[in-house]
C-alpha atoms as a PDB file:
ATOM      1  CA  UNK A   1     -17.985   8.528  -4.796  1.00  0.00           C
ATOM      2  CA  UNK A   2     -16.659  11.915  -6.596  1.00  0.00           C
ATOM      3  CA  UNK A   3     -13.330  12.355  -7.115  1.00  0.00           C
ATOM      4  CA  UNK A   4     -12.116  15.914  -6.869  1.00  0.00           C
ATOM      5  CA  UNK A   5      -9.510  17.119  -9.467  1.00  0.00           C
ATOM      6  CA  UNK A   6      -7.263  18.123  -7.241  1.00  0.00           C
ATOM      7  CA  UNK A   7      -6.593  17.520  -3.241  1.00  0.00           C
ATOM      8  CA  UNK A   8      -3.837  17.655  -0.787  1.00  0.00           C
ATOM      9  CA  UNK A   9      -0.830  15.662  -1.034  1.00  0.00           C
ATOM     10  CA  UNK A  10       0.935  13.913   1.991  1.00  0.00           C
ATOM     11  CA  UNK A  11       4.706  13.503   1.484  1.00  0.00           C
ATOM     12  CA  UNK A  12       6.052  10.597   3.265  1.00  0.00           C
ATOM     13  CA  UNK A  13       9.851   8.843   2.928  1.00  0.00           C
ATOM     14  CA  UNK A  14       9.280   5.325   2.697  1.00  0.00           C
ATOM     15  CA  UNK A  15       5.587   4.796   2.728  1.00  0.00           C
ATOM     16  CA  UNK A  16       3.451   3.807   0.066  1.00  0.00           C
ATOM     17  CA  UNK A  17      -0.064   3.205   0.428  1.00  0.00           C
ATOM     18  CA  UNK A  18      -2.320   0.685  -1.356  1.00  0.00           C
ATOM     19  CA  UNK A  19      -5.742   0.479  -2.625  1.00  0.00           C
ATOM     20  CA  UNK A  20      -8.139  -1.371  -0.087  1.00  0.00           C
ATOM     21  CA  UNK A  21      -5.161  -1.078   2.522  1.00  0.00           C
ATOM     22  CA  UNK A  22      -5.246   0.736   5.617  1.00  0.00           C
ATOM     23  CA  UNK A  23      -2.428   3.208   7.142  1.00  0.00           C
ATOM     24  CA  UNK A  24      -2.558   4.583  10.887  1.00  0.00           C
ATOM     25  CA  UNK A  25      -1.018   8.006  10.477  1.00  0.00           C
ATOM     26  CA  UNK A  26       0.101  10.276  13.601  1.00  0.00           C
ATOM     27  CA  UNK A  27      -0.408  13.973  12.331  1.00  0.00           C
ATOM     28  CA  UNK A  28       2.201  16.127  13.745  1.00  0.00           C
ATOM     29  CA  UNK A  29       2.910  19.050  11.154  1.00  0.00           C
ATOM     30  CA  UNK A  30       1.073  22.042  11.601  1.00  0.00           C
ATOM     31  CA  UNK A  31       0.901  21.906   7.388  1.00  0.00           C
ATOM     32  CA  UNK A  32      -0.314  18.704   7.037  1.00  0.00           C
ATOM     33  CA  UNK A  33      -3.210  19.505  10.523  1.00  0.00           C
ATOM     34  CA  UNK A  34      -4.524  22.445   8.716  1.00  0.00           C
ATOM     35  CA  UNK A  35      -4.690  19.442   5.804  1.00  0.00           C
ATOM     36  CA  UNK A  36      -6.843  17.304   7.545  1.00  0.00           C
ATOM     37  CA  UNK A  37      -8.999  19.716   9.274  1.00  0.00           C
ATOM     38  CA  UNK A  38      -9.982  20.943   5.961  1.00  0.00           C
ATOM     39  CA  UNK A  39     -10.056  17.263   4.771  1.00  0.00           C
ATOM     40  CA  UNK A  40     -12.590  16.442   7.314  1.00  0.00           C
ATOM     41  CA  UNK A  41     -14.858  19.180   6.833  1.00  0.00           C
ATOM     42  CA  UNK A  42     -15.620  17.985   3.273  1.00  0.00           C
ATOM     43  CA  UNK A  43     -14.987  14.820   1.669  1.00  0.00           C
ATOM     44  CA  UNK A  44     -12.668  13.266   4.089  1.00  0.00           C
ATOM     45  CA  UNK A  45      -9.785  12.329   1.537  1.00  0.00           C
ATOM     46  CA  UNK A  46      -6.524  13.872   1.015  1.00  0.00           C
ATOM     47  CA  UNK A  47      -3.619  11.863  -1.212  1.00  0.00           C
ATOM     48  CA  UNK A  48      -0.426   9.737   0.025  1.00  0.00           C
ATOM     49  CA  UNK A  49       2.869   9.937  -1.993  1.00  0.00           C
ATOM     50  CA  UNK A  50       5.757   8.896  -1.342  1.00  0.00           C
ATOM     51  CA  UNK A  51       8.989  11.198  -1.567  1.00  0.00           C
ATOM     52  CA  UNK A  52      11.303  10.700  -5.070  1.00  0.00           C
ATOM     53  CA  UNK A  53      14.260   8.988  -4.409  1.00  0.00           C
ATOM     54  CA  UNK A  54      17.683  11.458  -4.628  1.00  0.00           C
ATOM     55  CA  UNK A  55      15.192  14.403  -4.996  1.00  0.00           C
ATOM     56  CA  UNK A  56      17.032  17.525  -3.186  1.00  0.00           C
ATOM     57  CA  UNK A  57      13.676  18.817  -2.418  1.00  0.00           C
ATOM     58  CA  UNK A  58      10.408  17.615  -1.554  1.00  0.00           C
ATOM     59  CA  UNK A  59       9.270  15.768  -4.707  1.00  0.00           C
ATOM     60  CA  UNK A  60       6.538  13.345  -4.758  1.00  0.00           C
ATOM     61  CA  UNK A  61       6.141  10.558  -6.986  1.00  0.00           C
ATOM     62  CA  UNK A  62       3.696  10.912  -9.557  1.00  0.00           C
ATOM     63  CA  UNK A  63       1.704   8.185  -8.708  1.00  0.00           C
ATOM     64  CA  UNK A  64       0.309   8.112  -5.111  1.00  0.00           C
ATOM     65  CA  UNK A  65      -3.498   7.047  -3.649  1.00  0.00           C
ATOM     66  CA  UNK A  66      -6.077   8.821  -2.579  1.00  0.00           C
ATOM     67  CA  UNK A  67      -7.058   8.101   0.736  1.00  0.00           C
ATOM     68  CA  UNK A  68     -10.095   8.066   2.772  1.00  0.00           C
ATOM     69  CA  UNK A  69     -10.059   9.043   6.449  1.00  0.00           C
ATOM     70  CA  UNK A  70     -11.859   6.344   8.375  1.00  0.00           C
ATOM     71  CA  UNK A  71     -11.261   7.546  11.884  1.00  0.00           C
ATOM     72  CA  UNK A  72      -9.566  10.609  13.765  1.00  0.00           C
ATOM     73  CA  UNK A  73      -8.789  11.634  16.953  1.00  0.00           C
ATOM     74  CA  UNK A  74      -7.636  14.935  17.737  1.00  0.00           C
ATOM     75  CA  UNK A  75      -5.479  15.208  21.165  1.00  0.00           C
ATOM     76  CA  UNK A  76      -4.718  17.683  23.576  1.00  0.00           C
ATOM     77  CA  UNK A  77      -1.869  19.201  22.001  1.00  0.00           C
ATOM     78  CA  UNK A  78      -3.452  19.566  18.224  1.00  0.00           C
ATOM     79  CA  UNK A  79      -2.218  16.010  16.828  1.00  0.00           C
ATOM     80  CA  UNK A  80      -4.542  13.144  15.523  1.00  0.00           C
ATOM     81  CA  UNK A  81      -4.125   9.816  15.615  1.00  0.00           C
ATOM     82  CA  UNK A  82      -5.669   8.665  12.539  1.00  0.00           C
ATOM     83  CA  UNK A  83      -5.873   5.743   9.970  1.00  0.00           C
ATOM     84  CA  UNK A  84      -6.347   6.280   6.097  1.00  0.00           C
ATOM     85  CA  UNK A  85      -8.112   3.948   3.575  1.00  0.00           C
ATOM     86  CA  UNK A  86      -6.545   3.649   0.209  1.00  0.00           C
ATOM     87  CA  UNK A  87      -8.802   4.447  -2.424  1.00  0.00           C
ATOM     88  CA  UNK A  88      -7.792   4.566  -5.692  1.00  0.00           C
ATOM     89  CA  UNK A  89      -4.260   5.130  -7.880  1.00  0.00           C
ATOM     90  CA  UNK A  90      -4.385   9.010  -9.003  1.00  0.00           C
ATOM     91  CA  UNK A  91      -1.331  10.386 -10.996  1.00  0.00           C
ATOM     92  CA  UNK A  92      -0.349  14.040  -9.553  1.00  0.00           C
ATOM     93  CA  UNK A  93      -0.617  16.577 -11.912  1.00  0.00           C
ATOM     94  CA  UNK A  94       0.894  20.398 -11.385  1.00  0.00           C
ATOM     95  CA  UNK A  95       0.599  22.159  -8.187  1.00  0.00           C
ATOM     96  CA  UNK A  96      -2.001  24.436  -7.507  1.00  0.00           C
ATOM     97  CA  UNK A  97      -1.110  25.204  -3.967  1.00  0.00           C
ATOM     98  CA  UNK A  98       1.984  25.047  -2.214  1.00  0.00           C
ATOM     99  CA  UNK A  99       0.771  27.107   1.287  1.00  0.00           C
ATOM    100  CA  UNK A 100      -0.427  26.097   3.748  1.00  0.00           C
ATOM    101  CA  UNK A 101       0.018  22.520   2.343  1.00  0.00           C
ATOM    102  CA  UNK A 102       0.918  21.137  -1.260  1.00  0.00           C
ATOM    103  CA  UNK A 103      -2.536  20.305  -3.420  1.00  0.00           C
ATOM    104  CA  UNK A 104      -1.950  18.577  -6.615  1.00  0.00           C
ATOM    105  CA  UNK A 105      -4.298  18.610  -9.336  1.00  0.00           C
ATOM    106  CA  UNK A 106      -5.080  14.550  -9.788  1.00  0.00           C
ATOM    107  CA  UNK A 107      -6.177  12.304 -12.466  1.00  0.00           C
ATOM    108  CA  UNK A 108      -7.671   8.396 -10.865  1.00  0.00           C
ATOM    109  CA  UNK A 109      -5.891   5.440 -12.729  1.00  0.00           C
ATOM    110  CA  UNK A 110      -8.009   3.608 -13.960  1.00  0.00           C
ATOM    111  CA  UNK A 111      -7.449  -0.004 -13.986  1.00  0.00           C
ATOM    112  CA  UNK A 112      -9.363  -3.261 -15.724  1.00  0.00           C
ATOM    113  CA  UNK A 113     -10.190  -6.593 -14.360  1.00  0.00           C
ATOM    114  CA  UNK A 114      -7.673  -8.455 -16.640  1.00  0.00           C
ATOM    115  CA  UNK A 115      -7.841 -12.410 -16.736  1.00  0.00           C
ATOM    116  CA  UNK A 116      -5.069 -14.597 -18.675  1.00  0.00           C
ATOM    117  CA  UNK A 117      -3.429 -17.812 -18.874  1.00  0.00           C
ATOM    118  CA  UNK A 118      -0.016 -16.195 -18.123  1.00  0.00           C
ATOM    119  CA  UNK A 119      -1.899 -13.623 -15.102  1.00  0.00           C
ATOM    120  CA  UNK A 120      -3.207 -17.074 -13.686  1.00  0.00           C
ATOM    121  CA  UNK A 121       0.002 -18.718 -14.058  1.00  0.00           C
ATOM    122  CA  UNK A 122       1.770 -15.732 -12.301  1.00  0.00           C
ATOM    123  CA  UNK A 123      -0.873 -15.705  -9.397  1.00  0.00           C
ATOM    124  CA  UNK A 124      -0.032 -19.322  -8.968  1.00  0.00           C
ATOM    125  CA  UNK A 125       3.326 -18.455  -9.001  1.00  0.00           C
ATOM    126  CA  UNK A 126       3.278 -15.588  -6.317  1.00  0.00           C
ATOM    127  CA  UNK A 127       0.869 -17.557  -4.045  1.00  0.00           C
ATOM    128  CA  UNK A 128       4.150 -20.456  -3.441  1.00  0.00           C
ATOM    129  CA  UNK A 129       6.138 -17.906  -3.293  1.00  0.00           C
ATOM    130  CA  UNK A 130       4.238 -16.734  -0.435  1.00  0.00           C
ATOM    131  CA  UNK A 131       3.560 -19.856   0.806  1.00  0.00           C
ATOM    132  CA  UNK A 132       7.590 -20.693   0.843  1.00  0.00           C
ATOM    133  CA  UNK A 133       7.877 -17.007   2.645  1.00  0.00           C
ATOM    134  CA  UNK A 134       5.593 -17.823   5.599  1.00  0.00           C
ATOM    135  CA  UNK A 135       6.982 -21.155   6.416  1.00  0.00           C
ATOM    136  CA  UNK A 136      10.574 -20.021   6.425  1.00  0.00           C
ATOM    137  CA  UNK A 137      12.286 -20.238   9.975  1.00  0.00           C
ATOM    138  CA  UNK A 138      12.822 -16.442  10.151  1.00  0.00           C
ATOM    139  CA  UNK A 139       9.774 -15.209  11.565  1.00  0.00           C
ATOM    140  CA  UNK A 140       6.712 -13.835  10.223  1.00  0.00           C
ATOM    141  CA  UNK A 141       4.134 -11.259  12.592  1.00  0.00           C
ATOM    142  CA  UNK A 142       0.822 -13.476  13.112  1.00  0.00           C
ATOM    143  CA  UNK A 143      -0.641 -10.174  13.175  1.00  0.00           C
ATOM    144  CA  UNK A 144       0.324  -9.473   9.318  1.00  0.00           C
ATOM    145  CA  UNK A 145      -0.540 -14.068   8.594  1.00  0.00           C
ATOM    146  CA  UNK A 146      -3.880 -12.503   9.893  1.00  0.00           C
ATOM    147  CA  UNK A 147      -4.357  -9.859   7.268  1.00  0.00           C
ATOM    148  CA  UNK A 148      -3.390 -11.900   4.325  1.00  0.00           C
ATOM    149  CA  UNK A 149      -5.955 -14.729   5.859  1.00  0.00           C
ATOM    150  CA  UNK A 150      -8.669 -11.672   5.671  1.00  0.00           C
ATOM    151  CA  UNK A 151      -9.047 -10.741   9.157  1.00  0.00           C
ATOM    152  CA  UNK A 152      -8.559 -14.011  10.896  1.00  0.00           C
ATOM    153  CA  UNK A 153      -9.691 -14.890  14.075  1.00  0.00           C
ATOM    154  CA  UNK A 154      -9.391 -12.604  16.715  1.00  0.00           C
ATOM    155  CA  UNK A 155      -7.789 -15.759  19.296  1.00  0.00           C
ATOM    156  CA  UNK A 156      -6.089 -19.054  18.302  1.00  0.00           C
ATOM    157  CA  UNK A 157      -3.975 -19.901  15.554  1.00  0.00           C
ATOM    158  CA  UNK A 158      -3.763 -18.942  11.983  1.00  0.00           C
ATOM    159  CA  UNK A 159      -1.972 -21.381   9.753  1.00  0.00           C
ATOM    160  CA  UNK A 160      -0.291 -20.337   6.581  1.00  0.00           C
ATOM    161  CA  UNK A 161      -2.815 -22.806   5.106  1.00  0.00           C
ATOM    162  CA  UNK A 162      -5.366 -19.972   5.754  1.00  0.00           C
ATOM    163  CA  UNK A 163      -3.804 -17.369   4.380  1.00  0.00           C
ATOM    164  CA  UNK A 164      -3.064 -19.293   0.845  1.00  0.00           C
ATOM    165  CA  UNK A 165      -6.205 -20.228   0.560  1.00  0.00           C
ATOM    166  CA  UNK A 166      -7.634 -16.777   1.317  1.00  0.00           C
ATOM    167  CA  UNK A 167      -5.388 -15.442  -1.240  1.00  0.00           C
ATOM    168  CA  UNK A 168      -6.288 -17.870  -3.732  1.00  0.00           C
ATOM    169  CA  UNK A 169      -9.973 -16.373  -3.518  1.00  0.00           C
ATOM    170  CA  UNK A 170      -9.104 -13.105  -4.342  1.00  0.00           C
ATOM    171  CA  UNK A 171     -10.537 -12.513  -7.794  1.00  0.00           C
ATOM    172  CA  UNK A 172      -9.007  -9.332  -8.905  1.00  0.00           C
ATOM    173  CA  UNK A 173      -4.775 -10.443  -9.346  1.00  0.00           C
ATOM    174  CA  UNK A 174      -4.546  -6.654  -9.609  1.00  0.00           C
ATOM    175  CA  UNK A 175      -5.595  -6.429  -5.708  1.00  0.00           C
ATOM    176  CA  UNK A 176      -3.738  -9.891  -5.241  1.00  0.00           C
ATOM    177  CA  UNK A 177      -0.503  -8.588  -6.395  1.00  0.00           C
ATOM    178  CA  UNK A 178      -1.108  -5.316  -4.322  1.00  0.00           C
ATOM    179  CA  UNK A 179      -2.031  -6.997  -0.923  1.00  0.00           C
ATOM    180  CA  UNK A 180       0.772  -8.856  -0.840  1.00  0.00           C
ATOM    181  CA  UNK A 181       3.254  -6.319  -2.033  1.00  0.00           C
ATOM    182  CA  UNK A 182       2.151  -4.419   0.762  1.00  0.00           C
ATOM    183  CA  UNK A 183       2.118  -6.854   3.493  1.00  0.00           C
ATOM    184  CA  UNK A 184       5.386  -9.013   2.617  1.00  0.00           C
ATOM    185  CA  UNK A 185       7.774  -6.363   0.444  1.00  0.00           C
ATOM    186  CA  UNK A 186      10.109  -4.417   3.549  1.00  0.00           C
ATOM    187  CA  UNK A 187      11.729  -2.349   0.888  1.00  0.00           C
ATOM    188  CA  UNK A 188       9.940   0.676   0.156  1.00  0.00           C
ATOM    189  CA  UNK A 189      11.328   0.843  -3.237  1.00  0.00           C
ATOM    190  CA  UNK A 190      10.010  -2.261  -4.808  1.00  0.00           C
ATOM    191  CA  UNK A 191       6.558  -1.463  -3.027  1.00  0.00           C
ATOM    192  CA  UNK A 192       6.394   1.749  -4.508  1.00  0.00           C
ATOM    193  CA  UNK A 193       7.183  -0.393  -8.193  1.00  0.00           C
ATOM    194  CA  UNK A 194       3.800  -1.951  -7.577  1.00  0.00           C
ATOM    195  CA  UNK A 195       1.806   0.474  -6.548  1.00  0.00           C
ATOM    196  CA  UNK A 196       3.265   2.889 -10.005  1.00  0.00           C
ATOM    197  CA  UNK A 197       2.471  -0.761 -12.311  1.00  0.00           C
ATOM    198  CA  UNK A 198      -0.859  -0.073 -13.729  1.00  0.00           C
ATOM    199  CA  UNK A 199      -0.510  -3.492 -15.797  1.00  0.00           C
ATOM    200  CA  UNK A 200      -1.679  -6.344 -13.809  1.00  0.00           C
ATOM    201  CA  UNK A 201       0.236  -8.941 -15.530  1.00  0.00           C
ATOM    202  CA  UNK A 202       3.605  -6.968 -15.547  1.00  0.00           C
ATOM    203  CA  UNK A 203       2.972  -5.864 -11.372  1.00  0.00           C
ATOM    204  CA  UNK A 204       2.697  -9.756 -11.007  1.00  0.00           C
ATOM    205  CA  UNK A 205       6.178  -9.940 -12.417  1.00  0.00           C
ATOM    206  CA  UNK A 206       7.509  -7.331 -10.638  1.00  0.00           C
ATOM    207  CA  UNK A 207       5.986  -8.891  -7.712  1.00  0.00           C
ATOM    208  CA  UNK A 208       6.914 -12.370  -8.343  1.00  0.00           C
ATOM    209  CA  UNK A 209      10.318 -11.252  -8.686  1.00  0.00           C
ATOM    210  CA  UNK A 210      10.623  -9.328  -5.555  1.00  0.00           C
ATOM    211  CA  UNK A 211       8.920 -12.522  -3.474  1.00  0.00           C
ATOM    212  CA  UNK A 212      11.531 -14.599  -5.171  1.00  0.00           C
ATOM    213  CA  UNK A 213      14.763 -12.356  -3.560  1.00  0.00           C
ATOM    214  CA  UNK A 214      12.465 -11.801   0.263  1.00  0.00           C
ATOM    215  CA  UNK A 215      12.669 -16.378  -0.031  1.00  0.00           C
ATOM    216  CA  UNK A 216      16.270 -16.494  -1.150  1.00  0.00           C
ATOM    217  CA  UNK A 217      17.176 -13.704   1.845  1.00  0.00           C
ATOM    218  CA  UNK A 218      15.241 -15.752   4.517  1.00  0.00           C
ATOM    219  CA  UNK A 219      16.676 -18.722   3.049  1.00  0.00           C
ATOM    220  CA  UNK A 220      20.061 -17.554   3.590  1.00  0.00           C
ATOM    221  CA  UNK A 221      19.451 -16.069   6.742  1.00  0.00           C
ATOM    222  CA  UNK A 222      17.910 -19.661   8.630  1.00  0.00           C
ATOM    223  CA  UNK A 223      21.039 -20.988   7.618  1.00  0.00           C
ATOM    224  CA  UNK A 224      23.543 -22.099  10.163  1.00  0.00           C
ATOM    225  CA  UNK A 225      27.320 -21.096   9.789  1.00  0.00           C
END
């Protein structure tokens, strides 16, 4: 697929978008529905950031994803209802338009397929960590037990079982460490930590460390008075 070197730039609060993962997205702003008209009379792609924390103005991070648009549906009144593949990391470079909508030049991230001792051992790591998260008494959305299994069956149960070991196959950690972040990390914060960590075996940290304080909070929240 070619990248353009530069493409308009969503600006959202607390959302952080992942490679692989997918976002519904209600368009509402007339800025960002001149965006994705344009968007889908090309290549169908536009970028997600999220906004800089403490910035006065409307400041993206410089790391966001490009996104592709998998479906849209315009209504009545001129909003879509759509939902937005994550594609790759880009870092935003300067602007080159700020009207009608922000576009960012963009350099992709590139990232390696890196395999170690100490990435395995951190996988391991993250995947009890997960595995202690699920099984905690506060509860969990089947719905999400069902993405981290891969898309489990549409009717019956999903055991945590399921998920683990559909984790376990994943064979990039990179993508690991990102699936789960998005999935089981509420704070948009520490998401947005993993998403900007181009190092696999430092995002597993990160990430290991963040799945540590969700199990220590649901920990202390099962417990009785």
């Amino acid at each position: 697929m070619l990248i353009p070197d530069r493409m308009g730039v969503m600006i959202l609060g607390e959302a952080s978008l992942f490679p692989q993962a997918m976002m519904p997205l209600f368009i509402f702003e007339p800025r960002y529905r001149e965006m994705l008209a344009e968007s889908l009379e090309s290549h169908r792609m536009f970028c997600l950031a999220m906004q800089r924390t403490g910035a006065k103005r409307e400041s993206p991070c410089r790391i966001a994803t490009l996104g592709l648009v998998r479906a849209s549906v315009r209504n009545p009144n001129g909003t879509s209802n759509l939902v937005l593949q994550g594609l790759i990391r880009v870092r935003l470079g300067r602007i080159v338009q700020t009207r009608p909508y922000r576009k960012h030049l963009i350099t992709p991230v590139k990232e390696k397929l890196e395999k170690s001792p100490a990435i395995q051992g951190l996988v391991r790591r993250c995947l009890e960590l997960v595995d202690a998260r699920l099984r905690q008494d506060q509860p969990v959305p089947l719905d999400l037990i069902r993405q981290l299994a891969a898309g489990g069956p549409a009717e019956g149960e999903t055991q945590v079982e399921d998920c683990i070991r559909a984790l376990g196959n994943i064979q990039h950690p990179g993508r690991f460490a990102d699936l789960v972040g998005a999935l089981l990390l509420p704070n948009p914060m520490a998401r947005q930590l993993i998403l900007e960590t181009v190092n696999t075996e430092l995002r597993l940290q990160h990430l290991a460390l963040f799945l540590e304080g969700e199990v220590d909070q649901g920990s202390s929240t099962g417990m009785e008075p």
